[in-house]
Protein backbone atom coordinates (compact mmCIF):
# COMPACT_ATOMS: atom_id res chain seq x y z
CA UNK A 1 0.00 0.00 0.00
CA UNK A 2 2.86 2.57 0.85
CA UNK A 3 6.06 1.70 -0.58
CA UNK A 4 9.42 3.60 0.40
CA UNK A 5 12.37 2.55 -1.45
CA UNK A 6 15.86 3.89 -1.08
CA UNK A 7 14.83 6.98 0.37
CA UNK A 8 17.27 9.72 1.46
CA UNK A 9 16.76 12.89 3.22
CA UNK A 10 18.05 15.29 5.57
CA UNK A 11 18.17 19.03 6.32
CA UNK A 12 21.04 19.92 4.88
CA UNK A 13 23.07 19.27 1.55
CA UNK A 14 25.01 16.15 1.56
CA UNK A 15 24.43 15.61 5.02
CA UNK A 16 21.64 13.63 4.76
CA UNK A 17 19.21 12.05 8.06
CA UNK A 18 17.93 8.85 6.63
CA UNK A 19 20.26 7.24 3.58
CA UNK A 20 18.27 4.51 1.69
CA UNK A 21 15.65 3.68 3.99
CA UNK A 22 13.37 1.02 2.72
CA UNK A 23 9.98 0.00 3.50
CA UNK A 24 6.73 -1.37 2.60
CA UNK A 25 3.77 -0.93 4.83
CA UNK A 26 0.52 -3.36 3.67
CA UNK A 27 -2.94 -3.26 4.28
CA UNK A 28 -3.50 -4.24 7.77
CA UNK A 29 -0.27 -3.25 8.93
CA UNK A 30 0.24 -1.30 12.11
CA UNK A 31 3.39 -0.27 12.47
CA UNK A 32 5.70 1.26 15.46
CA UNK A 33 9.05 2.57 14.24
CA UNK A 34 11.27 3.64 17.52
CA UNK A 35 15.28 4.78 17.32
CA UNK A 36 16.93 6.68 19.41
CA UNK A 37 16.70 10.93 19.63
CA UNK A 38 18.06 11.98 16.70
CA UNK A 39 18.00 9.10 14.35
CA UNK A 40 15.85 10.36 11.98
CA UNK A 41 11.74 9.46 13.24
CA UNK A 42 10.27 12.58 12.72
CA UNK A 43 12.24 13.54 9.55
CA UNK A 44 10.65 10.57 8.10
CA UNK A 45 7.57 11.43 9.12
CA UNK A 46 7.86 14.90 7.86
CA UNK A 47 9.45 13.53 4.26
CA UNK A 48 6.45 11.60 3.96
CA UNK A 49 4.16 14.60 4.69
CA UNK A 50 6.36 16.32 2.36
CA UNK A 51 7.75 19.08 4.55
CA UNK A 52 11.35 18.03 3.49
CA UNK A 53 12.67 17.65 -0.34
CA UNK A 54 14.80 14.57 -0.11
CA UNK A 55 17.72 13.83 -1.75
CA UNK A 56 16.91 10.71 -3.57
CA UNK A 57 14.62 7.47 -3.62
CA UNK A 58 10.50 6.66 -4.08
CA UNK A 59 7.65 7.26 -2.50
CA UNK A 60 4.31 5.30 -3.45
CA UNK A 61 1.04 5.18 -1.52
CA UNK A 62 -1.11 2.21 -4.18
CA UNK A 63 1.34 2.88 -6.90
CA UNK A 64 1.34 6.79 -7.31
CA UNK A 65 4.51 8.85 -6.63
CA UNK A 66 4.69 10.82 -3.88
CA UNK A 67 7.92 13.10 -4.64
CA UNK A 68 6.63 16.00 -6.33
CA UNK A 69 3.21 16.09 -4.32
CA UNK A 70 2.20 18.47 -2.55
CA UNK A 71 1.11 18.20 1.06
CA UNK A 72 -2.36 18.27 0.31
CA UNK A 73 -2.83 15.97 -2.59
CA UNK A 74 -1.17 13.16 -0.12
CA UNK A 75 -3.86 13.53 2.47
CA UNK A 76 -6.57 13.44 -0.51
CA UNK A 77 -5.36 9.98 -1.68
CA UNK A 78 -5.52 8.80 1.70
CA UNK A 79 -2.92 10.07 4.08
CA UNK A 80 -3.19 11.39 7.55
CA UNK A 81 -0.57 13.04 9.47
CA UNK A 82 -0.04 13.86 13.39
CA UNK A 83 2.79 16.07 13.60
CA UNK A 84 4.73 16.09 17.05
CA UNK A 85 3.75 18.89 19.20
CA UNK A 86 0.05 18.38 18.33
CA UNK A 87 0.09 21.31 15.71
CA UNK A 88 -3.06 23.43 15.63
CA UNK A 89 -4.19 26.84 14.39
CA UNK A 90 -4.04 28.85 17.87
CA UNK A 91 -5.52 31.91 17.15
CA UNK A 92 -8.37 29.68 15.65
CA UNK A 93 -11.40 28.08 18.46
CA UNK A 94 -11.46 24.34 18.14
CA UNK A 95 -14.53 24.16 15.74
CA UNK A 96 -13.08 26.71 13.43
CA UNK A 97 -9.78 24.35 13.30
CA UNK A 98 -11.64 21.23 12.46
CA UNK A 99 -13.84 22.94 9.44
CA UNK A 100 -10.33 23.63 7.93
CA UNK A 101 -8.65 20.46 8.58
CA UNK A 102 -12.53 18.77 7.32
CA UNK A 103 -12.60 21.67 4.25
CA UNK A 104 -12.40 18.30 1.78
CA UNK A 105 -14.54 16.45 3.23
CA UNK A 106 -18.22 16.09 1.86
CA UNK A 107 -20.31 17.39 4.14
CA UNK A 108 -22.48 14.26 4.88
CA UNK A 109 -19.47 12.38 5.93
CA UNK A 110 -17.75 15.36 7.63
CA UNK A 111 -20.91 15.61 10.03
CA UNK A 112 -20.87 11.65 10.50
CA UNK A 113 -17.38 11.54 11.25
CA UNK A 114 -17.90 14.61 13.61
CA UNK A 115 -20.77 12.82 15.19
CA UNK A 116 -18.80 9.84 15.50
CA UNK A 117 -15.87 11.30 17.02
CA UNK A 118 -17.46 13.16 20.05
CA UNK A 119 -18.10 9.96 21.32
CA UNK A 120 -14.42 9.22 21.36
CA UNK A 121 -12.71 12.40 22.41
CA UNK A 122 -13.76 13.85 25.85
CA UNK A 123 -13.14 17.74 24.33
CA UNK A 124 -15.99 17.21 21.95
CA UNK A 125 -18.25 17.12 25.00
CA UNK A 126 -16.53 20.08 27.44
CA UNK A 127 -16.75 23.84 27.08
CA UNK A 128 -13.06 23.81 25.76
CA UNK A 129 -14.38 23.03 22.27
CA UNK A 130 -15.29 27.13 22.16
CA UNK A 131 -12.19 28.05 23.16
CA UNK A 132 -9.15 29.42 21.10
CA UNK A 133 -6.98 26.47 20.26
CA UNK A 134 -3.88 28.10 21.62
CA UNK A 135 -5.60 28.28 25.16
CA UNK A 136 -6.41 24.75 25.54
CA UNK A 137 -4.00 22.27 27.92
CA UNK A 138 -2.32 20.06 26.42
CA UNK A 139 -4.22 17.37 26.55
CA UNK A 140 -7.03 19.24 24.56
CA UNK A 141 -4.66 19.99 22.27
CA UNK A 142 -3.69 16.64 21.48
CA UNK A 143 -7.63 15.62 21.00
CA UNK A 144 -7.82 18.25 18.62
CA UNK A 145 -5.19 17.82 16.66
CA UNK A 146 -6.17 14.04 16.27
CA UNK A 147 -9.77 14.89 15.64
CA UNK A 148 -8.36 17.37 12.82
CA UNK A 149 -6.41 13.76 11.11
CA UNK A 150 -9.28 11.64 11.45
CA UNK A 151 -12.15 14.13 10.38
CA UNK A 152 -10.65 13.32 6.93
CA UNK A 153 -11.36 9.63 6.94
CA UNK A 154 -7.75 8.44 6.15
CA UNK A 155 -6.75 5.39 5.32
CA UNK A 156 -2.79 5.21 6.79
CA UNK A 157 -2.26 6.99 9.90
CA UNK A 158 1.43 8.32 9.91
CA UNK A 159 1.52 9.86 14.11
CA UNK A 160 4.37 11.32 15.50
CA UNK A 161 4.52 10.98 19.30
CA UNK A 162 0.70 11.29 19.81
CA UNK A 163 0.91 10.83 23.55
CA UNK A 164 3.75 12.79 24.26
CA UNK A 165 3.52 14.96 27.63
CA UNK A 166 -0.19 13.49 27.83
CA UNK A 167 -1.44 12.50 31.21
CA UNK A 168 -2.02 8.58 31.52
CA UNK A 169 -6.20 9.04 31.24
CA UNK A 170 -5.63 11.83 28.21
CA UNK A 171 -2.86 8.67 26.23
CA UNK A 172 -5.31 6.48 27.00
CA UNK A 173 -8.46 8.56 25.52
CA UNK A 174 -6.42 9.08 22.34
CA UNK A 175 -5.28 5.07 22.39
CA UNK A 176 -8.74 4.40 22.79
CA UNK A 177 -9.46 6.32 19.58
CA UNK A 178 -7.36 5.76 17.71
CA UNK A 179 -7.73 2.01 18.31
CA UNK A 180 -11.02 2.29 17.05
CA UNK A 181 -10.74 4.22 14.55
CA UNK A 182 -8.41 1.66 12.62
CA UNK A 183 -10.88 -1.20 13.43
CA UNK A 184 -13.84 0.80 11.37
CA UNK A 185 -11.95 2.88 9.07
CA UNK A 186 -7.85 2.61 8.80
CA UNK A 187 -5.95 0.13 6.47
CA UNK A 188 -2.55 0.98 8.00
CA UNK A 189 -0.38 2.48 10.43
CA UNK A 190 2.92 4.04 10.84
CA UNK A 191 3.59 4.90 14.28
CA UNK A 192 6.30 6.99 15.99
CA UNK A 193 5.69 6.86 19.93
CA UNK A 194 7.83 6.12 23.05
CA UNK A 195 5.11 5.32 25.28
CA UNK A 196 6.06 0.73 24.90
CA UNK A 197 2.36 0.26 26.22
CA UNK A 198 0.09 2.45 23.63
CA UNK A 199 2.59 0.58 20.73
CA UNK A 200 2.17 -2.76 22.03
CA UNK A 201 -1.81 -1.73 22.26
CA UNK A 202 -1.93 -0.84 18.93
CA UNK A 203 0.65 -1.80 16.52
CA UNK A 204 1.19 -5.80 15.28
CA UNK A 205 5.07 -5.14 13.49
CA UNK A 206 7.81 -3.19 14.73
CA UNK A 207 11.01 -1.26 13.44
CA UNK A 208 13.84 0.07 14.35
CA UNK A 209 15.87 2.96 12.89
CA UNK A 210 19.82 3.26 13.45
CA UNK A 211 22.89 4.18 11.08
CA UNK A 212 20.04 6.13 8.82
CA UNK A 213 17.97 2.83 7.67
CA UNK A 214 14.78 1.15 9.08
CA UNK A 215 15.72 -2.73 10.29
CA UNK A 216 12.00 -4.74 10.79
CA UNK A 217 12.38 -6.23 14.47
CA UNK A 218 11.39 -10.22 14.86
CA UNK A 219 7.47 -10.83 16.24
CA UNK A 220 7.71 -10.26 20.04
């Protein structure tokens, strides 16, 4: 389904991150991809969102080239991102956030998914939901920023640290979620995440990345 083959990037010229990383993610493939700080997790994710021009290599999601796509054309052919940090528009409130991130999205199935996902994500259902994103704790935050991937519908999940600096009930609303979510809707994931317990919950292959290439680790 997504196909990565020889791919090199990095930020600067001839310096590059990741140097021929390979990979092939299939349908029903949840994947958690771990390294150590610094060896190159969230550039990939970023490459593959297309934030970062690499240097060389392919990638395909069902056979199309990625390269020269822009951003948004990956998330229309099925693509959903959650960039570390939980990125949001703060000077935006929470429901002006998700129309943008939803702006795609028919608007029968952008109400259904809606519908669907306030009874997954506590913030749908607390006064927060007015507020400006920039105001909300973190914890909102990272419900937001989720609710803005899977508003879309996507088919692989690419997350980047989704439960970082999250309380243990605010991981565990967004495992719950997310869990779901690929059980009625996803075909794949590609997960970045420290936490051992949310990957063990929800991935079924893991890699490792070290000396700028992806290794696939043995079942557990």
């Amino acid at each position: 389904m997504l196909t990565i083959n020889a791919l090199t990037v990095g930020y600067l010229k001839d310096q590059p991150i990741l140097d021929g990383l390979d990979l092939v993610l299939h349908e029903g493939d949840y994947l958690a991809v771990g390294g150590e700080n610094g060896a190159g997790k969230t550039t990939l994710v970023r490459a593959l969102a297309g934030e970062r021009v690499w240097a060389a290599g392919s990638v395909q999601l069902k056979g199309k080239e990625l390269t020269a796509m822009p951003a948004w054309k990956r998330q229309e052919l099925g693509l959903g991102f959650y960039m570390q940090g939980a990125e949001v528009f703060g000077r935006l409130n929470c429901v002006e956030n998700l129309r943008i991130a939803g702006s795609s999205v028919p608007q029968p199935r952008y109400h259904e998914t809606r519908k669907w996902l306030k009874t997954r994500l506590p913030i749908f259902n607390q006064g927060a939901f007015a507020n400006k994103a920039g105001n909300l704790s973190g914890g909102e935050r990272a419900q937001l920023a989720l609710a803005m991937v899977l508003i879309g519908l996507p088919k692989i999940l690419i997350l980047d640290e989704p439960s970082a600096g999250l309380s243990s009930a605010n991981a565990e609303a967004l495992r719950m979620t997310i869990a779901d979510y690929l059980h009625q809707f996803g075909q794949g994931l590609l997960l970045i995440e420290q936490n051992k317990s949310l990957t063990e919950a929800l991935c079924n292959r893991h890699a490792w990345i070290a000396g700028k290439k992806l290794a696939l680790l043995p079942p557990a």
